[in-house]
Protein backbone atom coordinates (compact mmCIF):
# COMPACT_ATOMS: atom_id res chain seq x y z
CA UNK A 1 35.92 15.10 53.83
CA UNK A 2 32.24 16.34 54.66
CA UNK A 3 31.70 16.49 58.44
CA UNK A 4 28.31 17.77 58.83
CA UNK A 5 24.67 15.88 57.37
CA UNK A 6 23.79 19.27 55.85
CA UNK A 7 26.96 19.48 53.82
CA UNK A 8 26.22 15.99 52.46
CA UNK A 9 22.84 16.79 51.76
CA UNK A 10 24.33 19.86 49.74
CA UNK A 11 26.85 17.55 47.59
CA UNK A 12 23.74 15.54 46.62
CA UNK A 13 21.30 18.13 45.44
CA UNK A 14 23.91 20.13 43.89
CA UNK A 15 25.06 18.00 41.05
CA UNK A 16 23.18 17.77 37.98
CA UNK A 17 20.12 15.99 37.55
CA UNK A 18 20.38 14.98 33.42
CA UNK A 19 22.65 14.28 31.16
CA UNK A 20 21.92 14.81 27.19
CA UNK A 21 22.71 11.05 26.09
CA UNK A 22 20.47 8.39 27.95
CA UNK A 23 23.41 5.74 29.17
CA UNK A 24 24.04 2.97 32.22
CA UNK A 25 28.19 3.33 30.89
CA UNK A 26 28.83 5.80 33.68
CA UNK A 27 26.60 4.41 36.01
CA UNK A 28 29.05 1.02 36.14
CA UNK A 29 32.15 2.56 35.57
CA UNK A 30 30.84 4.60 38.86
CA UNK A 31 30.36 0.78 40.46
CA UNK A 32 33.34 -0.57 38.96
CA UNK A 33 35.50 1.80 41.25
CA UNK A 34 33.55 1.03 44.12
CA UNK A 35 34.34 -3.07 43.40
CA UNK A 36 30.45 -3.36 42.35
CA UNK A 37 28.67 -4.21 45.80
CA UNK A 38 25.39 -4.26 43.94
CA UNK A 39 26.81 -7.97 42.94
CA UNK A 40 26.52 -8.64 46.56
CA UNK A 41 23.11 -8.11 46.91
CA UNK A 42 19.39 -10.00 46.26
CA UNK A 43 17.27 -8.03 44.78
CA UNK A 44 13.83 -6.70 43.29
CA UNK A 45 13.66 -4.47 40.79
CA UNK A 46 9.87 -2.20 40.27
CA UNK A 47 9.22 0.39 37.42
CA UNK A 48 5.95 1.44 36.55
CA UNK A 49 4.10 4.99 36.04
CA UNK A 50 1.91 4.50 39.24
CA UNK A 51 1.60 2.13 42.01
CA UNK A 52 5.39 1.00 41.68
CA UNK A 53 5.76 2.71 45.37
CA UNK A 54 2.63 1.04 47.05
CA UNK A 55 3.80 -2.34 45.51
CA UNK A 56 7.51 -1.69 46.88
CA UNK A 57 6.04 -1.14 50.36
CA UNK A 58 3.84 -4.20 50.19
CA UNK A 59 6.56 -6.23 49.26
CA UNK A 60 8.75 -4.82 52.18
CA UNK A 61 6.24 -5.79 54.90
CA UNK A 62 5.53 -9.35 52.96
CA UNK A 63 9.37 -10.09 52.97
CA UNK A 64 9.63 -8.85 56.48
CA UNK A 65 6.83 -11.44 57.47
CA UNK A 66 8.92 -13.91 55.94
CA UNK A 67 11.50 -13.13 58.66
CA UNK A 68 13.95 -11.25 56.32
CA UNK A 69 16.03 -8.36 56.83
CA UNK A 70 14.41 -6.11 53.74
CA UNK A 71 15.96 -2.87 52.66
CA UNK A 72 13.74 -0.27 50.54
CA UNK A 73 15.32 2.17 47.55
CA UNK A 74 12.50 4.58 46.67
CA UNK A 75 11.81 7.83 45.57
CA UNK A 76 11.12 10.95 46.15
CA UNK A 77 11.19 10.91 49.83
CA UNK A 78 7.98 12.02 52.00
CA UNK A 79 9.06 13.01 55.55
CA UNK A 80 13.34 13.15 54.77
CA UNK A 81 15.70 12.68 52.70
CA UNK A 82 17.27 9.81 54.24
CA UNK A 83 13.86 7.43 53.79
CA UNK A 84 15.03 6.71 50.39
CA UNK A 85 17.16 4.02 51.68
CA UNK A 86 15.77 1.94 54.69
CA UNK A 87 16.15 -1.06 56.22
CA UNK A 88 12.82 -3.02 57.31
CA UNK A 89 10.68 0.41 57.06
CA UNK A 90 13.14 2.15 58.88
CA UNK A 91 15.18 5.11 57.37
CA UNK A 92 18.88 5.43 57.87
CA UNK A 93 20.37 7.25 60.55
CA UNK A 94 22.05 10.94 59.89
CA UNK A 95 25.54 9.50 60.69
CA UNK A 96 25.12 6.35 58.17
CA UNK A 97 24.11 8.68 55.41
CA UNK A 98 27.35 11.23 56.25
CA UNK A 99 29.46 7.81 55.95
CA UNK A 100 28.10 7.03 52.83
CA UNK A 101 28.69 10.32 51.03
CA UNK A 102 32.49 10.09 51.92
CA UNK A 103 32.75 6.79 51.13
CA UNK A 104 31.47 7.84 47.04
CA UNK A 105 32.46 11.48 47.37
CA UNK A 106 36.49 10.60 46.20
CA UNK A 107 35.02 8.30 43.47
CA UNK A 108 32.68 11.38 42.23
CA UNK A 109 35.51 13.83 42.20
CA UNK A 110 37.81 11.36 40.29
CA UNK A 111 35.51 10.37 37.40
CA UNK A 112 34.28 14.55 37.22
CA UNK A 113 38.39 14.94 36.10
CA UNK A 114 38.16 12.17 34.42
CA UNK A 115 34.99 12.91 32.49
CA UNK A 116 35.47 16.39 32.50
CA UNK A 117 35.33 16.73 28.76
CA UNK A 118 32.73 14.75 27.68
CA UNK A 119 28.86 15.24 29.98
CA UNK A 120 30.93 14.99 33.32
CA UNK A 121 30.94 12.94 36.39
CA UNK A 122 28.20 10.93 38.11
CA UNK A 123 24.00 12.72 38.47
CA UNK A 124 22.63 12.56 41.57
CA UNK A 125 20.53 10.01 41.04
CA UNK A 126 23.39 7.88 40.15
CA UNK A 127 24.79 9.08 43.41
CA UNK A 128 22.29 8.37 45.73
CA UNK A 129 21.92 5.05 43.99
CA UNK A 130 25.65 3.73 44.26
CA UNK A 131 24.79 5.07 48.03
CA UNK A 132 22.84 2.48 48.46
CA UNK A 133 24.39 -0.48 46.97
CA UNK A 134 27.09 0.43 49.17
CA UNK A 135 25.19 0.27 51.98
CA UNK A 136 23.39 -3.13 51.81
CA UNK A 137 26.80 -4.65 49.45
CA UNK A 138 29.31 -3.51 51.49
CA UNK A 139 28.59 -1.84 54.93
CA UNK A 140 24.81 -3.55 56.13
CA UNK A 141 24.21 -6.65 54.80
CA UNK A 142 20.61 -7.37 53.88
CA UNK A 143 18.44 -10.38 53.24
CA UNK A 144 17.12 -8.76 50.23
CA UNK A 145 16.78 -5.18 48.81
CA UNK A 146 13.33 -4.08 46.88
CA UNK A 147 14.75 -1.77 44.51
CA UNK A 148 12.27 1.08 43.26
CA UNK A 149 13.46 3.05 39.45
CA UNK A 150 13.82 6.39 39.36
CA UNK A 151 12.84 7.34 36.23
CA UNK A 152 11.85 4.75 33.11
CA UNK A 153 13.73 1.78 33.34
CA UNK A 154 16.08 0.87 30.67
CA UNK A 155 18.59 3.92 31.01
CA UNK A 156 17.21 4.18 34.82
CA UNK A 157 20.59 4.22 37.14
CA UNK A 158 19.42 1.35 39.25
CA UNK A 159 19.17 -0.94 35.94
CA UNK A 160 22.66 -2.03 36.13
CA UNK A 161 21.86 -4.92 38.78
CA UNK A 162 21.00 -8.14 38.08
CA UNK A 163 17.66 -8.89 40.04
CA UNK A 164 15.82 -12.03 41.18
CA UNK A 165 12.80 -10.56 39.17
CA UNK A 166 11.63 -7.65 37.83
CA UNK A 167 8.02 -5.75 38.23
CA UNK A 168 6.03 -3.88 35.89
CA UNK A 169 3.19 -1.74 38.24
CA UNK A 170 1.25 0.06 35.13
CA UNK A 171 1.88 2.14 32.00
CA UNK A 172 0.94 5.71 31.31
CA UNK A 173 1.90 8.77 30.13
CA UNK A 174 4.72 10.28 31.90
CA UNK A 175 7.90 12.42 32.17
CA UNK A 176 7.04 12.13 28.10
CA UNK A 177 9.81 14.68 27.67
CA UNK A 178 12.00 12.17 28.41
CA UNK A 179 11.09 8.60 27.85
CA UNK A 180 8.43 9.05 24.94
CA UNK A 181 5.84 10.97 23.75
CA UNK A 182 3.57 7.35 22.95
CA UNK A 183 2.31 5.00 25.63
CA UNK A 184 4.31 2.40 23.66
CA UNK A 185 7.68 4.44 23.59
CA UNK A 186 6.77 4.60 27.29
CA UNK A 187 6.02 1.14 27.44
CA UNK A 188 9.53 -0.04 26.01
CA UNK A 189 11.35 2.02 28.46
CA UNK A 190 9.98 0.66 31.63
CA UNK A 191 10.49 -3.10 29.39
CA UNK A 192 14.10 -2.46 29.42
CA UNK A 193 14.91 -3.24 33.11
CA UNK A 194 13.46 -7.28 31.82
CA UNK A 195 16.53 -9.13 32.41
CA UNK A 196 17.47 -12.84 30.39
CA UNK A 197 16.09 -15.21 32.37
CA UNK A 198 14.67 -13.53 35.02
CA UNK A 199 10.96 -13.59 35.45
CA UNK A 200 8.92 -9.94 34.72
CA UNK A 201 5.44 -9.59 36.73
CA UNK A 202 3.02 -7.28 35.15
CA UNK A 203 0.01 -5.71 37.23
CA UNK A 204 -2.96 -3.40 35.34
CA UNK A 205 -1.65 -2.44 31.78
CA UNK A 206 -3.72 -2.36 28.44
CA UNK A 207 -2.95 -5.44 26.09
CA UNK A 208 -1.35 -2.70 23.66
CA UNK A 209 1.32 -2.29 26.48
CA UNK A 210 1.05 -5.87 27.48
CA UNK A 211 2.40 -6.90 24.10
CA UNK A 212 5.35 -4.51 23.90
CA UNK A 213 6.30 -6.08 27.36
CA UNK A 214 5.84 -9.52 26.17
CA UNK A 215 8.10 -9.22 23.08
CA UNK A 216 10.69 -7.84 25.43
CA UNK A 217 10.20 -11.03 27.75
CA UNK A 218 10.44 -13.64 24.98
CA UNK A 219 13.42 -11.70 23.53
CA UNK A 220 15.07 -12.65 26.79
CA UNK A 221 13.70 -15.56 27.53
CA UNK A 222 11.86 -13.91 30.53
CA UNK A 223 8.75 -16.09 32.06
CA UNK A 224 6.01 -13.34 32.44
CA UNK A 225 3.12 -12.99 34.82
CA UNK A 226 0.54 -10.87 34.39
CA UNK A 227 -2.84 -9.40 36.53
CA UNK A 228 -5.41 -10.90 35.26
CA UNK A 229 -4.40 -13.69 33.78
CA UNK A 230 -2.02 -15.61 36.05
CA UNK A 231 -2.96 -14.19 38.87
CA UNK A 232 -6.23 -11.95 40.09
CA UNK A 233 -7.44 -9.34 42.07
CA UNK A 234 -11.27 -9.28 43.45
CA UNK A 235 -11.85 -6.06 45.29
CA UNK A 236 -14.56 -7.31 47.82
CA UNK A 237 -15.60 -3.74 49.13
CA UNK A 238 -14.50 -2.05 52.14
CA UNK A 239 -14.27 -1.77 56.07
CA UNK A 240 -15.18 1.23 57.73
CA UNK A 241 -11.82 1.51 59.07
CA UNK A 242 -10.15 2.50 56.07
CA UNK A 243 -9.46 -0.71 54.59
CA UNK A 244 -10.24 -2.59 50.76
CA UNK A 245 -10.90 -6.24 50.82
CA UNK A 246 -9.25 -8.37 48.75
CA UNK A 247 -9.56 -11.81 47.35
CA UNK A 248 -5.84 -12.98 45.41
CA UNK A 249 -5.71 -15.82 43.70
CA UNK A 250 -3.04 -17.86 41.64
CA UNK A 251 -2.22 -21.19 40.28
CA UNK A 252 -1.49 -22.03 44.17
CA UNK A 253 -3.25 -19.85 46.37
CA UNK A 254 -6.93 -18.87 46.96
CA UNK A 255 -6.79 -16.23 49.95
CA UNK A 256 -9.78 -14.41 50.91
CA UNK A 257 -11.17 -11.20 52.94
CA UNK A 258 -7.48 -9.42 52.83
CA UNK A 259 -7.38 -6.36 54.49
CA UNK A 260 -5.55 -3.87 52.46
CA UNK A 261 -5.02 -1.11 54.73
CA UNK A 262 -4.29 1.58 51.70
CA UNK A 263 -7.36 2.63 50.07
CA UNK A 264 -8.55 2.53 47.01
CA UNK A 265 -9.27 -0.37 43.86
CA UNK A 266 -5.94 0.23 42.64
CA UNK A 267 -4.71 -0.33 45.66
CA UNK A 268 -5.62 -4.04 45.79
CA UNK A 269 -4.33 -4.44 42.75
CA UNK A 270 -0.96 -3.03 43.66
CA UNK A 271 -1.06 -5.72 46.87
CA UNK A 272 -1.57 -8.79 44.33
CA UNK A 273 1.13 -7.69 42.42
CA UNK A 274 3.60 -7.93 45.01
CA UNK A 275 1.95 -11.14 46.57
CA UNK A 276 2.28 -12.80 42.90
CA UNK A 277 6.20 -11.74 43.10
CA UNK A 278 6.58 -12.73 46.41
CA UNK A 279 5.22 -16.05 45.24
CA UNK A 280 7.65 -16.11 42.46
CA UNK A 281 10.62 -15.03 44.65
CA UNK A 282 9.79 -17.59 47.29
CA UNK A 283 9.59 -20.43 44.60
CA UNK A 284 13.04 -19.63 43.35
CA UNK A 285 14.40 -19.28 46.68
CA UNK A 286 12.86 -22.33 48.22
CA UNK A 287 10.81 -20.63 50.91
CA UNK A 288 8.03 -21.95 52.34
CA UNK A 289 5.44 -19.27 52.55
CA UNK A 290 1.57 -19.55 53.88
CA UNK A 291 -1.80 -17.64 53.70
CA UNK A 292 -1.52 -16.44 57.26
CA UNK A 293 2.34 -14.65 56.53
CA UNK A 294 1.01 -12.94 53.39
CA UNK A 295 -2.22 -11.66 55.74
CA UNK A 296 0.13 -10.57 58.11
CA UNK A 297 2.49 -8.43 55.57
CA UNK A 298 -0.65 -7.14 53.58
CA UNK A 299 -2.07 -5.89 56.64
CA UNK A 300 0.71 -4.07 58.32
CA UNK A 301 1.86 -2.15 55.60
CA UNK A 302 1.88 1.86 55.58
CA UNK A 303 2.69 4.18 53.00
CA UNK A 304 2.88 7.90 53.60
CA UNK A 305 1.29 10.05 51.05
CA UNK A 306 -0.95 7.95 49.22
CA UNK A 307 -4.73 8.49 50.41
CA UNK A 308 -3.44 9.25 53.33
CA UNK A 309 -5.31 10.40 56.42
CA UNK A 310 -4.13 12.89 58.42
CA UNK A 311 -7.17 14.37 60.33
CA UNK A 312 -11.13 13.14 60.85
CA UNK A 313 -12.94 16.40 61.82
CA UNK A 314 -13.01 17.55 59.13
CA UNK A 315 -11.40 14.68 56.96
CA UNK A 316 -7.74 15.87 55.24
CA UNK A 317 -6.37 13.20 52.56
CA UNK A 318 -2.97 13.55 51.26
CA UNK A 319 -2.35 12.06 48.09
CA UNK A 320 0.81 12.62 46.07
CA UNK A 321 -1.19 11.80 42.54
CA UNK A 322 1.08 13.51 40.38
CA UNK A 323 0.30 12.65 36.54
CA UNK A 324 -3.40 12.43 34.54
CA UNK A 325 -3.68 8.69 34.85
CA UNK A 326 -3.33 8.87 39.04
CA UNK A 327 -5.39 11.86 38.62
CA UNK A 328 -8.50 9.00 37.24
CA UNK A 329 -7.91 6.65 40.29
CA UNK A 330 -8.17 9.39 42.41
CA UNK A 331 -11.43 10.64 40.81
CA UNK A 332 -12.97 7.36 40.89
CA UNK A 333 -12.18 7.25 44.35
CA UNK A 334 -14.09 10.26 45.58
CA UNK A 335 -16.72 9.50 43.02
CA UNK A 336 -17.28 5.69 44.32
CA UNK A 337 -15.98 6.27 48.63
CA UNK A 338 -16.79 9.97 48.81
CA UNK A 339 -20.20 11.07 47.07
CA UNK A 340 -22.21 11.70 49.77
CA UNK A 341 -19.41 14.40 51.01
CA UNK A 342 -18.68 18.18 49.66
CA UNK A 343 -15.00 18.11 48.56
CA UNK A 344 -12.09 20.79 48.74
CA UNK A 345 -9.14 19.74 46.93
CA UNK A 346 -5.92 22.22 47.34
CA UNK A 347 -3.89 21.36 44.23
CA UNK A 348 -0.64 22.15 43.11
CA UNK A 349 1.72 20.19 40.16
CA UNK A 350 5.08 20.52 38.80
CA UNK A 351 5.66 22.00 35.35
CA UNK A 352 6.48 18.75 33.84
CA UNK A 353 3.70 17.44 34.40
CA UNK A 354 0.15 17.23 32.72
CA UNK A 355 -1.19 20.38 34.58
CA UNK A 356 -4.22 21.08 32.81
CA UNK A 357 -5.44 17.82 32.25
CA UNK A 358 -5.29 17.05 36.05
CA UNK A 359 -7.10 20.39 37.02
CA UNK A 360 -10.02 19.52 34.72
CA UNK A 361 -10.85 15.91 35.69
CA UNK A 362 -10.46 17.11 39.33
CA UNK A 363 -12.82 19.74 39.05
CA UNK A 364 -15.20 17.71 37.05
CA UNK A 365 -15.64 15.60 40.42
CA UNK A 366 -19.05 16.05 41.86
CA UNK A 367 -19.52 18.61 44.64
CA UNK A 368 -15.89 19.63 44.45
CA UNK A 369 -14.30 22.59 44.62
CA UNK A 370 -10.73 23.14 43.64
CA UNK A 371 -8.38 25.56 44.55
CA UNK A 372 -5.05 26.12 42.84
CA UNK A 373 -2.15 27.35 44.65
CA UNK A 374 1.70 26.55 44.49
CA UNK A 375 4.65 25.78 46.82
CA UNK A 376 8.28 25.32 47.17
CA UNK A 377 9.23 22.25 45.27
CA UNK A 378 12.55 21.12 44.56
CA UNK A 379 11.83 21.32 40.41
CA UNK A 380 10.03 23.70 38.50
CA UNK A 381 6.46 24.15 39.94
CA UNK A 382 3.33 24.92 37.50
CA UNK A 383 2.51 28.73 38.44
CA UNK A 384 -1.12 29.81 38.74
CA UNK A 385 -0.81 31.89 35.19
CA UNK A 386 -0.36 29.46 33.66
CA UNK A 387 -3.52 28.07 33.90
CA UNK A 388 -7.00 29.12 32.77
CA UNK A 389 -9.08 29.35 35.46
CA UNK A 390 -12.33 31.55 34.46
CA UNK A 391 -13.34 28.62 32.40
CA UNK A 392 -14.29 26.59 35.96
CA UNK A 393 -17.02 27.86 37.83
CA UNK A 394 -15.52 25.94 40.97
CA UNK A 395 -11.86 26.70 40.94
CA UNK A 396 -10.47 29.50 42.60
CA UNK A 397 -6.43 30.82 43.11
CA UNK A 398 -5.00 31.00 45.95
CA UNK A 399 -0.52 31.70 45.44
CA UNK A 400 -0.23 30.89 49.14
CA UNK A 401 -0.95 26.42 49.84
CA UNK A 402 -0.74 27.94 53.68
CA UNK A 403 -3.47 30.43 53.68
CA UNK A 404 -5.40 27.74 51.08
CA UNK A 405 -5.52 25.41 54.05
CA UNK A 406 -6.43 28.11 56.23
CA UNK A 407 -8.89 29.17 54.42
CA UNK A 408 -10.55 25.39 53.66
CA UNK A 409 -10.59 24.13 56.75
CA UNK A 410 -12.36 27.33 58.32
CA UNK A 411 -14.75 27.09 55.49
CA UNK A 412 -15.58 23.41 56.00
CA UNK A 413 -18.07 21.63 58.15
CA UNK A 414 -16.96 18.73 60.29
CA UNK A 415 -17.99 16.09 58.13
CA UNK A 416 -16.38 17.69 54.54
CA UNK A 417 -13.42 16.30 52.84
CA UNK A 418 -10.33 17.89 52.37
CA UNK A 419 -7.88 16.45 49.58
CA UNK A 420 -4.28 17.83 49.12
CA UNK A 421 -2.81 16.65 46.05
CA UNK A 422 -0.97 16.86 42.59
CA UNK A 423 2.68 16.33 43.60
CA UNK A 424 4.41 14.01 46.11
CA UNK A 425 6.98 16.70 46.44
CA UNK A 426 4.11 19.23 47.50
CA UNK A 427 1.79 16.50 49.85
CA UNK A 428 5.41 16.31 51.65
CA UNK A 429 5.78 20.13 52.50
CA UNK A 430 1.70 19.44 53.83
CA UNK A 431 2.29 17.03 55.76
CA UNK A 432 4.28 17.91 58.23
CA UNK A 433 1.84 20.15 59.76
CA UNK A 434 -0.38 17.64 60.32
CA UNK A 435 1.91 14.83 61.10
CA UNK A 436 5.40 14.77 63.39
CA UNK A 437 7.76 11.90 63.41
C-alpha cells in the first residue's frame, strides 16, 4: 500500500519509459485484469505532431457547453502532475490520484513476476493510462472522455479503446527515433489509431500525408473529414485582446466572427477541427447542437503554455513549441503579430529533439535575439555544447534559464517581447514564477 501522494508520484516516474518491441499486448492484458473499464467509457481519441493539445482543450469546453460531464487525458502536464487526467478542466484531487495508484499498483507487481522474463511489466505511460480508464470506467463516471496519445498512435497505450471517432491534428517530423525517420512512416503511425467504422477527422496535413491517412480509412471502412475540404477555416484577423477571428464552415453550419481566445492561424485551425468532430459526435449521438453553444465553448477555452501570456510590461509569452514544424508557426507568428517589437527569446530543447534546426529559424526572426540556456527536465535536455553558436551574430549562452530571465527582462524596455520556448517540459518550470494556482 502507498500512503503518501509523493510515494505514488515515485512508483510512476520510476518505471521504465520504453520497451524494445512496439506492442498494445501488454497494454490489454494490463486492462484485462482490471475487467477493462475503458469499455465503459465514450470516447475521443486525438494524435497528431502539433495542435492535438489545443484541439483536446477546445473540444473539452465545446462538450462542456453541450452540458456534459467531459474528462481530459493529456500530456505532459504544465502546472502538476495530476492535470493529466481532469474532469471538466479541472485536475484530480491528491487523494483521487493516491486511490488510483493502489487500485493498479497489485496489478503492476503481478504482471512484473509474471513478465519478468520477457521486457517486464507495465511503462508508465501504460500506467498512468489504465489510471485513467479506471477513473472515468470504474470510480467517476463521465459523459465522455477526450482522450489525447502519448506518443504516435498505432502502438500508443491509449489505442486499445474503441472511440466514437478519431482525430488527426497535423503531421510532421517527430520523436523520428521512434515512429519513423519519413513524414510518411510518421504519417502511418498516427493512421493506426483509425478504427473500422469509426469516422477519422483530419485538420492541416499535406496531400502526401492526406493519402497515407485515406488508404488507412478506406481499409477500415472509416468516413474521413478533412480541413479544407469538408470543412474550413477563414482566419478573419484579430482583436486587440488577444483573440483570432474565425469563420467555420461545413456542409451544415456557416458561423462567423468566432473569437478564438488562443492566438495564432494555427490556432483557428485547431478550433475547426474540433468543431467539425463535435459536429460528427453530435450527429451520431443525436444531439442537438447550435451556433451560439459552439461560440460559447470556442470562447471560453484556455490552454496553459501555448502563446501564453504571462506579463504586459514588458510582454513574456510562454510557448511550449517543441519540434521544427511548431518552431515555423511560431516564427510566422512573431513575423505577422510581432514586427514592430524587438524580441528576446530564452530557448531551451530536449535532446531528442530537432535542436539545431529550431535555434536557426528562431534566430532568423527579425529583430530577435536568442539566448540559449538549459534546465531541469525530466528527459535528456540539449546542453549548450552542443550547439554552434559563433555562427549567429544574435545568440548568446547563458547555462542558467534563471539568470537568462534576469538578465532579459532588465535589459528590455516596456514595450519588448519576451518569448520562452522550445520544450513544454521547460515553459512549465517558467511558469510558475510568473503564474500561481
Amino acid at each position: 500500500m502507498i500512503t503518501t501522494y509523493e510515494e505514488a508520484l515515485n512508483f510512476i516516474h520510476g518505471r521504465t519509459k520504453f520497451k524494445k518491441s512496439p506492442s498494445l499486448n501488454r497494454m490489454r492484458a494490463f486492462m484485462e485484469r482490471l475487467d477493462n473499464p475503458q469499455g465503459n467509457i465514450a470516447m475521443i481519441h486525438v494524435a497528431g505532431t502539433n495542435g492535438k493539445g489545443s484541439t483536446v482543450a477546445f473540444l473539452r469546453e465545446l462538450l462542456i457547453a453541450q452540458g456534459l460531464n467531459v474528462g481530459t487525458y493529456t500530456s505532459p502536464f504544465i502546472v502538476k502532475f495530476n492535470e493529466r487526467i481532469s474532469l471538466n478542466g479541472q485536475m484530480i484531487d491528491d487523494t483521487a490520484l493516491l486511490h488510483l495508484v493502489n487500485v493498479v499498483k497489485p496489478v503492476v507487481d503481478r504482471m512484473d513476476i509474471e513478465l519478468a522474463d520477457f521486457e517486464g511489466g507495465p511503462t508508465e505511460f501504460e500506467i498512468i493510462t489504465a489510471m485513467m480508464f479506471v477513473y472515468f470506467g470504474s470510480i467517476n463516471p463521465v459523459d465522455i472522455v477526450v482522450v489525447e496519445t502519448g506518443l504516435g498512435g498505432k502502438y500508443d497505450s491509449t489505442n486499445i479503446i474503441d472511440p466514437i471517432i478519431s482525430v488527426i491534428t497535423t503531421i510532421g517530423l517527430d520523436h523520428m527515433k521512434i515512429l519513423g525517420n519519413t513524414i510518411e512512416k510518421i504519417a502511418q503511425q498516427k493512421a493506426g489509431i483509425i478504427k473500422r467504422n469509426r469516422p477519422i477527422v483530419v485538420g492541416r496535413v499535406t496531400d502526401g500525408v492526406f493519402s497515407v491517412i485515406n488508404n488507412e480509412a478506406k481499409l477500415k471502412n472509416s468516413p474521413i473529414f478533412r480541413l479544407g475540404v469538408d470543412f474550413n477555416a477563414k482566419s478573419e484577423g484579430t482583436k486587440s485582446s488577444w483573440e483570432e477571428i474565425l469563420t467555420y464552415t461545413s456542409n451544415k453550419m456557416n458561423i462567423k466572427q468566432l473569437s478564438v481566445p488562443l492566438l495564432g492561424e494555427f490556432q483557428d485551425e485547431n478550433a475547426a477541427t474540433a468543431i467539425a468532430t463535435f459536429e460528427k459526435v453530435a450527429e451520431i449521438q443525436g444531439w442537438a447542437i447550435s451556433p451560439k453553444s459552439i461560440r460559447q465553448g470556442i470562447s471560453e477555452t484556455r490552454w496553459p503554455g501555448r502563446f501564453e501570456k504571462v506579463n504586459d510590461e514588458p510582454l513574456v509569452i510562454l510557448d511550449g513549441a517543441h519540434n521544427s514544424a511548431a518552431v515555423d508557426r511560431i516564427t510566422q507568428l512573431l513575423k505577422t503579430h510581432f514586427q514592430d517589437k524587438e524580441i528576446t527569446i530564452i530557448f531551451a530543447v530536449l535532446a531528442d529533439k530537432q535542436g539545431k534546426q529550431m535555434l536557426e529559424k528562431l534566430a532568423a526572426v527579425p529583430h530577435v535575439r536568442v539566448i540559449l540556456t538549459q534546465f531541469s527536465g525530466p528527459r535528456l535536455v540539449s546542453k549548450i555544447d552542443d550547439f554552434n553558436v559563433n555562427k549567429f551574430d544574435n545568440v548568446s549562452i547563458q547555462e542558467s534559464w534563471k539568470e537568462a530571465l534576469v538578465q532579459s527582462v532588465g535589459e528590455m524596455s516596456s514595450v519588448d517581447l519576451l518569448l520562452v520556448t522550445g520544450s513544454l517540459y521547460f515553459i512549465s518550470e517558467v511558469r510558475s514564477y510568473f503564474v500561481s494556482e
